[in-house]
Structures are given as structure tokens and as C-alpha cells.
C-alpha atoms as a PDB file:
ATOM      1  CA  UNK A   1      -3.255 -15.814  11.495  1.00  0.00           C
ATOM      2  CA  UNK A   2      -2.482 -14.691  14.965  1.00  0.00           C
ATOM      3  CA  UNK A   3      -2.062 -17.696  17.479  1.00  0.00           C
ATOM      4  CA  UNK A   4      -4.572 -17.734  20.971  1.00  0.00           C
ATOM      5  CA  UNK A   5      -6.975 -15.181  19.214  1.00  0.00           C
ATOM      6  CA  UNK A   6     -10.913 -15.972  18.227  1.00  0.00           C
ATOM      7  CA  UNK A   7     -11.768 -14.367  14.863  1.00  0.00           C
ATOM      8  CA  UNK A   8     -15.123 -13.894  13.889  1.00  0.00           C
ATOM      9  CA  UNK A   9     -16.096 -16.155  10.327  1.00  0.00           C
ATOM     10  CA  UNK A  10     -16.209 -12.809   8.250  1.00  0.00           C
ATOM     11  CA  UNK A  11     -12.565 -12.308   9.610  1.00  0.00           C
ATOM     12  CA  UNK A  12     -11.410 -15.748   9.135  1.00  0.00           C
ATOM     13  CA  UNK A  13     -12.829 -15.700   5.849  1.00  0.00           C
ATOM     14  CA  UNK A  14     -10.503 -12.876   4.657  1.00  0.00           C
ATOM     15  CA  UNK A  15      -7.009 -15.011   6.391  1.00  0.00           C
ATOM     16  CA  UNK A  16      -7.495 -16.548   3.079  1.00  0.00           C
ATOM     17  CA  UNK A  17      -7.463 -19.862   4.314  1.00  0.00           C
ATOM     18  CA  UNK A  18      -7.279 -23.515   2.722  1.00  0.00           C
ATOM     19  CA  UNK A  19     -10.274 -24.266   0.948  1.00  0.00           C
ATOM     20  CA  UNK A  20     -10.785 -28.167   2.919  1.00  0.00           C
ATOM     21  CA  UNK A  21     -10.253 -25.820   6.346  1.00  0.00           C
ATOM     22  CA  UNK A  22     -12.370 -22.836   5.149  1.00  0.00           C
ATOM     23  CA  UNK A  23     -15.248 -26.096   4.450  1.00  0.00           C
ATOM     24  CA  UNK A  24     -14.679 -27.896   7.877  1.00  0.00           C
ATOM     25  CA  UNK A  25     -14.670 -24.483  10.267  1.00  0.00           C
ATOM     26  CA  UNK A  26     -17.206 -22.404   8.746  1.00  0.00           C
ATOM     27  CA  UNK A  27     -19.619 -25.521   8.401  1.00  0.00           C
ATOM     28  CA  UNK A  28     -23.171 -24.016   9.685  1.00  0.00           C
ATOM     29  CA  UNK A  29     -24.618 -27.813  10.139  1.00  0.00           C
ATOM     30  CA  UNK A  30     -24.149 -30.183  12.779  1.00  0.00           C
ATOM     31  CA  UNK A  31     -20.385 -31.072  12.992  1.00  0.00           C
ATOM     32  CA  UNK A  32     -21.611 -34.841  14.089  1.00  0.00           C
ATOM     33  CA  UNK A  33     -22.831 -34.874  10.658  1.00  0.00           C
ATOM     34  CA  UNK A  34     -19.630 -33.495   8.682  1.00  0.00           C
ATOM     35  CA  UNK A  35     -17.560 -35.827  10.415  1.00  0.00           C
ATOM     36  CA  UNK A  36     -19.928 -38.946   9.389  1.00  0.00           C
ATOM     37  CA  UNK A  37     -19.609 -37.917   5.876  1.00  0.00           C
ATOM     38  CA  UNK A  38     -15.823 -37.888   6.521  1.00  0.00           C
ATOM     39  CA  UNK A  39     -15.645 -41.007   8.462  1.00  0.00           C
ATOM     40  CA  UNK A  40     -17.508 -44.198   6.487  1.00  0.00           C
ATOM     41  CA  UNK A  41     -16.626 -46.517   9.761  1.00  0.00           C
ATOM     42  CA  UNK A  42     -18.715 -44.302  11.767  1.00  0.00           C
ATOM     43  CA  UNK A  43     -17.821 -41.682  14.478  1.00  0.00           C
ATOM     44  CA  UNK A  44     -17.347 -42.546  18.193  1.00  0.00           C
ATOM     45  CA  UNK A  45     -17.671 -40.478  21.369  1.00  0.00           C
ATOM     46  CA  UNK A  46     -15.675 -40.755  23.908  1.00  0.00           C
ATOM     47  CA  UNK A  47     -17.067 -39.141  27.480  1.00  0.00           C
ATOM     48  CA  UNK A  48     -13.522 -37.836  29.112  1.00  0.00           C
ATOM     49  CA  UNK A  49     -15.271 -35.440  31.502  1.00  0.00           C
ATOM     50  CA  UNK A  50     -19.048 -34.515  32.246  1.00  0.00           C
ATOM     51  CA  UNK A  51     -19.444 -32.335  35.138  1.00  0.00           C
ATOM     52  CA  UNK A  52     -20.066 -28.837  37.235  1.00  0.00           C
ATOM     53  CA  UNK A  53     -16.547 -27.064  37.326  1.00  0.00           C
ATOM     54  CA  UNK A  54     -15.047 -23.856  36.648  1.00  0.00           C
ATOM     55  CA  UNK A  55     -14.426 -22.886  33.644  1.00  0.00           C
ATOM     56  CA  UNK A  56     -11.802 -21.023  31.840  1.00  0.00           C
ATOM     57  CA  UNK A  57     -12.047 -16.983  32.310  1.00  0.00           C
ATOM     58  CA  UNK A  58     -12.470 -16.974  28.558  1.00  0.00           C
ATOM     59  CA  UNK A  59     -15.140 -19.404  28.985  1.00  0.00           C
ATOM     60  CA  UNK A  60     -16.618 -17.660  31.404  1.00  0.00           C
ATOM     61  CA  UNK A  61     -16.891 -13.991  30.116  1.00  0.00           C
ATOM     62  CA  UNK A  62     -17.715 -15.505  26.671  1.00  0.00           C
ATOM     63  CA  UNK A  63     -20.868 -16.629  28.148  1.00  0.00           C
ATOM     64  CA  UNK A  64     -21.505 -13.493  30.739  1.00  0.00           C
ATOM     65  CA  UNK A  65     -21.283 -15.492  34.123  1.00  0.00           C
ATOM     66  CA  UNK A  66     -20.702 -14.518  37.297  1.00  0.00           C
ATOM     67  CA  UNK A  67     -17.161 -15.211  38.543  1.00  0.00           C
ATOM     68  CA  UNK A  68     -17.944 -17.756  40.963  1.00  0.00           C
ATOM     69  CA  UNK A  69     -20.572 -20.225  39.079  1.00  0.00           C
ATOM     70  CA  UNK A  70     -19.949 -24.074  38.451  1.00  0.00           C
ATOM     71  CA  UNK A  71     -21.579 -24.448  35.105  1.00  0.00           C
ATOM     72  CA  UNK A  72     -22.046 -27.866  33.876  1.00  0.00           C
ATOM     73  CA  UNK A  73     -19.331 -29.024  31.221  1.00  0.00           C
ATOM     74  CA  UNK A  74     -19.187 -31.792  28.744  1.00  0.00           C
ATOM     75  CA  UNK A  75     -15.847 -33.107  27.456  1.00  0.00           C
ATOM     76  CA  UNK A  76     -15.788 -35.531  24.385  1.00  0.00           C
ATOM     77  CA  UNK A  77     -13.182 -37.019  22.172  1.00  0.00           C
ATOM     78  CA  UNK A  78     -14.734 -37.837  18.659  1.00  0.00           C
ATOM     79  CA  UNK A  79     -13.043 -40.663  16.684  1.00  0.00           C
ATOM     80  CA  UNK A  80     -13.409 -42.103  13.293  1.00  0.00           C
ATOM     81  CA  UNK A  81     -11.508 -45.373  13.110  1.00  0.00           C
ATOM     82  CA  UNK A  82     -10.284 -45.366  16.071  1.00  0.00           C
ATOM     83  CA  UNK A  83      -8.352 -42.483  15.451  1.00  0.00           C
ATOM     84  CA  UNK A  84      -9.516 -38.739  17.108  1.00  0.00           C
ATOM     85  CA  UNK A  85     -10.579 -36.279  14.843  1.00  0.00           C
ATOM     86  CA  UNK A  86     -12.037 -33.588  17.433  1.00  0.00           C
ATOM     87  CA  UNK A  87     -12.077 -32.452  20.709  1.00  0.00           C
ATOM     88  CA  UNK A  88     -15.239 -31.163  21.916  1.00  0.00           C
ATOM     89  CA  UNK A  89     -16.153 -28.803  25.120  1.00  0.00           C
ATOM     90  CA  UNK A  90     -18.989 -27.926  25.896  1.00  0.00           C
ATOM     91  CA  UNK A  91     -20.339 -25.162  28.752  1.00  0.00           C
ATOM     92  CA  UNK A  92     -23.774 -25.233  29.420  1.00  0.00           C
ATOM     93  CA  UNK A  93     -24.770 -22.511  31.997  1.00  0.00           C
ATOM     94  CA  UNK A  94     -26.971 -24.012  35.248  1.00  0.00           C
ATOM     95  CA  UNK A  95     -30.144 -21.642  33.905  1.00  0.00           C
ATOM     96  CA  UNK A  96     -29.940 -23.872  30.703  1.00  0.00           C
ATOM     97  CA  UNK A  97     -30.526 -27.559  32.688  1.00  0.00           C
ATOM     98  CA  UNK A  98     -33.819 -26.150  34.001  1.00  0.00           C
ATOM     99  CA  UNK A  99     -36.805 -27.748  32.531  1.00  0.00           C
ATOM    100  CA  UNK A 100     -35.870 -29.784  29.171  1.00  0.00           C
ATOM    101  CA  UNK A 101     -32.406 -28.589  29.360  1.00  0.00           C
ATOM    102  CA  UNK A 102     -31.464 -30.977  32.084  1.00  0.00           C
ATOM    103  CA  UNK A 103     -31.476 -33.961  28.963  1.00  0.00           C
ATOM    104  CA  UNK A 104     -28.143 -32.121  28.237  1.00  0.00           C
ATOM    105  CA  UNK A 105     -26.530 -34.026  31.372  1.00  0.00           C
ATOM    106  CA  UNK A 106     -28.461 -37.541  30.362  1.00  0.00           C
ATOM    107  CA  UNK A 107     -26.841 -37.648  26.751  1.00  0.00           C
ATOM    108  CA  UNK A 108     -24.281 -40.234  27.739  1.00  0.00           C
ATOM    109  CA  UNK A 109     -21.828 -40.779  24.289  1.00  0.00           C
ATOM    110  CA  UNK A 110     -24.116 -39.534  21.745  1.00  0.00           C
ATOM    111  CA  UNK A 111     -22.770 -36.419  19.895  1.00  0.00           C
ATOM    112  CA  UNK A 112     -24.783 -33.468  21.293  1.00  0.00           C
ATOM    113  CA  UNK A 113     -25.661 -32.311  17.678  1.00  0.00           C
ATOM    114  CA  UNK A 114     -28.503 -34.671  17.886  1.00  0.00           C
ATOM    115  CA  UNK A 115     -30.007 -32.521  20.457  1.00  0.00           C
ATOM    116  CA  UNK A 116     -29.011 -29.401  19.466  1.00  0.00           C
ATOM    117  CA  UNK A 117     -30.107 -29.331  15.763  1.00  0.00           C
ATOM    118  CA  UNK A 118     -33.085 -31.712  16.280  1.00  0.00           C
ATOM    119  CA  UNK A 119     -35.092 -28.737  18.214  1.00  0.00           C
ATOM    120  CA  UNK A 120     -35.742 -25.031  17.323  1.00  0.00           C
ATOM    121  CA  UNK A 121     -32.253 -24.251  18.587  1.00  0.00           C
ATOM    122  CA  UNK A 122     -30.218 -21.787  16.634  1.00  0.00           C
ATOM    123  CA  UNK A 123     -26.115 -20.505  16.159  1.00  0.00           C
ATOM    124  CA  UNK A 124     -25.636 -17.057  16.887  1.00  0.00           C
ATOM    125  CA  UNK A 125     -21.621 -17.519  15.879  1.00  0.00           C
ATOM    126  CA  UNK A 126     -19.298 -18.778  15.157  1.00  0.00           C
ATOM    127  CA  UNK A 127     -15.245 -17.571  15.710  1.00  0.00           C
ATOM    128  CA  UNK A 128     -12.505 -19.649  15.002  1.00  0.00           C
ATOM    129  CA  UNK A 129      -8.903 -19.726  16.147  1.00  0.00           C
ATOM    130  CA  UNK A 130      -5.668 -21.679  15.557  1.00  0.00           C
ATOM    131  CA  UNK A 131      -4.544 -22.699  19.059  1.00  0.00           C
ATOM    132  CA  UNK A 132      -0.705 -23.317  20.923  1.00  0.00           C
ATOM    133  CA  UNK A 133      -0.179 -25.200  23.397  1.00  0.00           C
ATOM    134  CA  UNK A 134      -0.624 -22.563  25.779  1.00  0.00           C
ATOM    135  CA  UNK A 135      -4.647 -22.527  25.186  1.00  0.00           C
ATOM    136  CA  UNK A 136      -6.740 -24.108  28.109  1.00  0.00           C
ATOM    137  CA  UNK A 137      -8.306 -25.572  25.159  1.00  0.00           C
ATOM    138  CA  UNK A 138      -5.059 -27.212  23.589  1.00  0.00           C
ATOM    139  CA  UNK A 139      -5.758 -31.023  24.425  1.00  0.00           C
ATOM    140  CA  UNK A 140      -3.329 -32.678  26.681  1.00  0.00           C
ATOM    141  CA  UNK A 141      -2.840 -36.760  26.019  1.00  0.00           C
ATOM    142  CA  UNK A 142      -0.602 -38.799  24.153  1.00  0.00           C
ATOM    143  CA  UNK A 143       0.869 -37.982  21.015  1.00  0.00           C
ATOM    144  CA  UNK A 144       0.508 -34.343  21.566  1.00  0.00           C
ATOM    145  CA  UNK A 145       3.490 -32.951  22.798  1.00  0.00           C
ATOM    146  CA  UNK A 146       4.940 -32.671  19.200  1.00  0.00           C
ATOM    147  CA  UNK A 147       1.928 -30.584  17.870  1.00  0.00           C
ATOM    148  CA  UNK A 148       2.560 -26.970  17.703  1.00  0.00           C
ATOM    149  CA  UNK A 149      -0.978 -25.756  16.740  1.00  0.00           C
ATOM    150  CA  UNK A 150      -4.226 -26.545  16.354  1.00  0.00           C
ATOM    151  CA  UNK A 151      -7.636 -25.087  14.868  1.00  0.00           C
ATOM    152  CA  UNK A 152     -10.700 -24.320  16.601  1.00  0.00           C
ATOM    153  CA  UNK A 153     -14.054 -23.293  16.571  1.00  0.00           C
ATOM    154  CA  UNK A 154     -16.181 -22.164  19.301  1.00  0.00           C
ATOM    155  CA  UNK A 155     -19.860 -21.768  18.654  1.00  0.00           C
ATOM    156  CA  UNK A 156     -22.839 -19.930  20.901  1.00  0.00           C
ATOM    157  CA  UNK A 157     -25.760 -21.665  21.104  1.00  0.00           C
ATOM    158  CA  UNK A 158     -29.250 -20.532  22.317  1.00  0.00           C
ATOM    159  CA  UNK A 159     -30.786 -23.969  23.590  1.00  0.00           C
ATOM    160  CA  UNK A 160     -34.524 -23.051  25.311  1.00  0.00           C
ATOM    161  CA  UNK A 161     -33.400 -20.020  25.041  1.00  0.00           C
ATOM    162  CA  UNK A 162     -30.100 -19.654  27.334  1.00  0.00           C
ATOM    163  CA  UNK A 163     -26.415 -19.626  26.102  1.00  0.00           C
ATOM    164  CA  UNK A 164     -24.527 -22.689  25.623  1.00  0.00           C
ATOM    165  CA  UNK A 165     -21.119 -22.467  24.549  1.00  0.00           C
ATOM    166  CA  UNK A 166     -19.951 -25.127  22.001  1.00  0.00           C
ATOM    167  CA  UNK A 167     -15.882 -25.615  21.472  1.00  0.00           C
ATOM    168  CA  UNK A 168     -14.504 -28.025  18.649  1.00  0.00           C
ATOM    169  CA  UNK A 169     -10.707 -28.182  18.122  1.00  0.00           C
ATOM    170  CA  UNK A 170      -9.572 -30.386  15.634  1.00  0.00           C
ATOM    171  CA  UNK A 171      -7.001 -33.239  15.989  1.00  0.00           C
ATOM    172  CA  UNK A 172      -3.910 -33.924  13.704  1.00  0.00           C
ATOM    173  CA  UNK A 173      -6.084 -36.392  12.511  1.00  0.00           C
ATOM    174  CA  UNK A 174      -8.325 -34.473  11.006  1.00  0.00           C
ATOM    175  CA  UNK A 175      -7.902 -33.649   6.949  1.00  0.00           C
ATOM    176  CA  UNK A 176      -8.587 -29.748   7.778  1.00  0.00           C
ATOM    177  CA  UNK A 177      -4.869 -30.139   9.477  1.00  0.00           C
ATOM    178  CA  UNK A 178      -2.877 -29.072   6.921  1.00  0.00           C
ATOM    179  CA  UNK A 179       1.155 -29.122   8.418  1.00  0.00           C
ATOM    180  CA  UNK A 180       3.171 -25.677   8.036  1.00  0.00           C
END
């Protein structure tokens, strides 16, 4: 699989990947969810970031904005025993924190699947890529600098019906991590 490039599911699907990562980055449910059937000590969130800044050019023409906005984004680290199984990123467009949207930025360190599939809200995609270093999604924190690739996910979202752009990339932790 090429490294730095999104795929779309259908073309993941014929990478002919691992069956455990085929199961963990194709999963249409809440990924809060898969990763409390994974994790029997419960999953933590960790807040690293939670703010209006610019986003990644990827980020940004992913979503169709206009080269100078500040959308609002939402860093978490999501950890099962301590140990981090995901980074998350979320980009949530200003138009989408109108009205009930604005909860979005109250949600503190609870996973933001409990918003997202507790409503009418609804996936459009999903694309999934294995990521270097070289990424602006490649986490940067301890431990890391040994890591030559990681998967990810990136999701699009319609939440009261705007875009919101939901990006998952999976630690070494994680059992989808299968070394080379």
C-alpha cells in the first residue's frame, strides 16, 4: 500500500489487508465503542489540544474551506490501560458550532462518538491510509521516533447537516498494528 495516500474502503478492501486491520479500519460504528470492547479497563481521553487553528491543506480542501478560516479542532489521545491506542483529530468547520453544534466545543474528555452517533448524524466515508512520519497527522511524543508507519482513517461526517472531518490513527499499541 502506497505510504501518505487516502484510499477509499472499496480500495483498501482490495490491498488485501490483515483480517484484525481490515475489522478495526473499516468499522462503520462508533470507534469509542470498538475500542471498549477491546479494552475491559475502560478507555480514557486525553484532551491534548481543543481550539480554532489552521489546519493542514489536506484538511482543509478535504472539507472545501476557504484558505484563510480558523476552524475549530479537537485533539485527543485515547488510552486503554494506560497505554494509547489512537490518536484522534477532529475539524469541525465554524458553520457546524452554530446552533446545537456549539456542544462540540463543551465535550470536555468524553469520546465524541457519544455525540456523533447518539443523533441523526450519518458517515459519508470513510478512506484509510498507512502514514510516515512525514504526515501532519503522524503523532509526535515519546516513544515515537522508532515507528516507521502508522494506519489511519479519516471519516466525513454530516453533524446538523455541515461537514465535520473525523481522523483516527492508530498507535503501536493498538492490535490492528501488525510490524513489517
Amino acid at each position: 500500500m502506497p505510504e501518505n495516500r487516502w484510499l477509499s474502503l472499496f480500495e483498501f478492501q482490495q490491498t488485501q489487508p490483515e483480517v484484525n486491520q481490515l475489522s478495526w479500519l473499516s468499522e462503520q460504528g462508533s470507534m469509542t465503542r470498538q475500542l471498549m470492547m477491546a479494552g475491559a479497563n475502560g478507555v480514557k481521553v486525553d484532551v491534548i489540544a481543543a481550539k480554532h487553528q489552521r489546519v493542514a491543506k489536506e484538511e482543509r480542501l478535504f472539507l472545501d474551506l476557504p484558505q484563510n478560516t480558523w476552524p475549530y479542532v479537537r485533539e485527543v489521545i485515547m488510552s486503554i490501560s494506560d497505554k494509547p491506542w489512537m490518536y484522534g483529530r477532529t475539524v469541525i468547520p465554524s458553520r457546524a458550532l452554530d446552533s446545537a453544534g456549539g456542544r462540540l466545543k463543551m465535550i470536555g474528555d468524553e469520546p465524541l462518538g457519544k455525540i456523533l452517533f447518539s443523533h441523526e448524524n450519518s458517515r459519508r466515508l470513510i478512506e484509510i491510509a498507512k502514514i510516515s512520519g512525514t504526515h501532519h497527522l503522524f503523532p509526535v511524543f515519546k516513544g515515537m521516533d522508532a515507528v516507521k508507519y502508522l494506519w489511519a482513517r479519516r471519516s466525513l461526517f454530516e453533524f446538523q447537516k455541515q461537514p465535520i472531518l473525523v481522523q483516527e490513527v492508530f498507535l503501536p499499541n493498538c492490535p490492528l498494528q501488525i510490524p513489517e
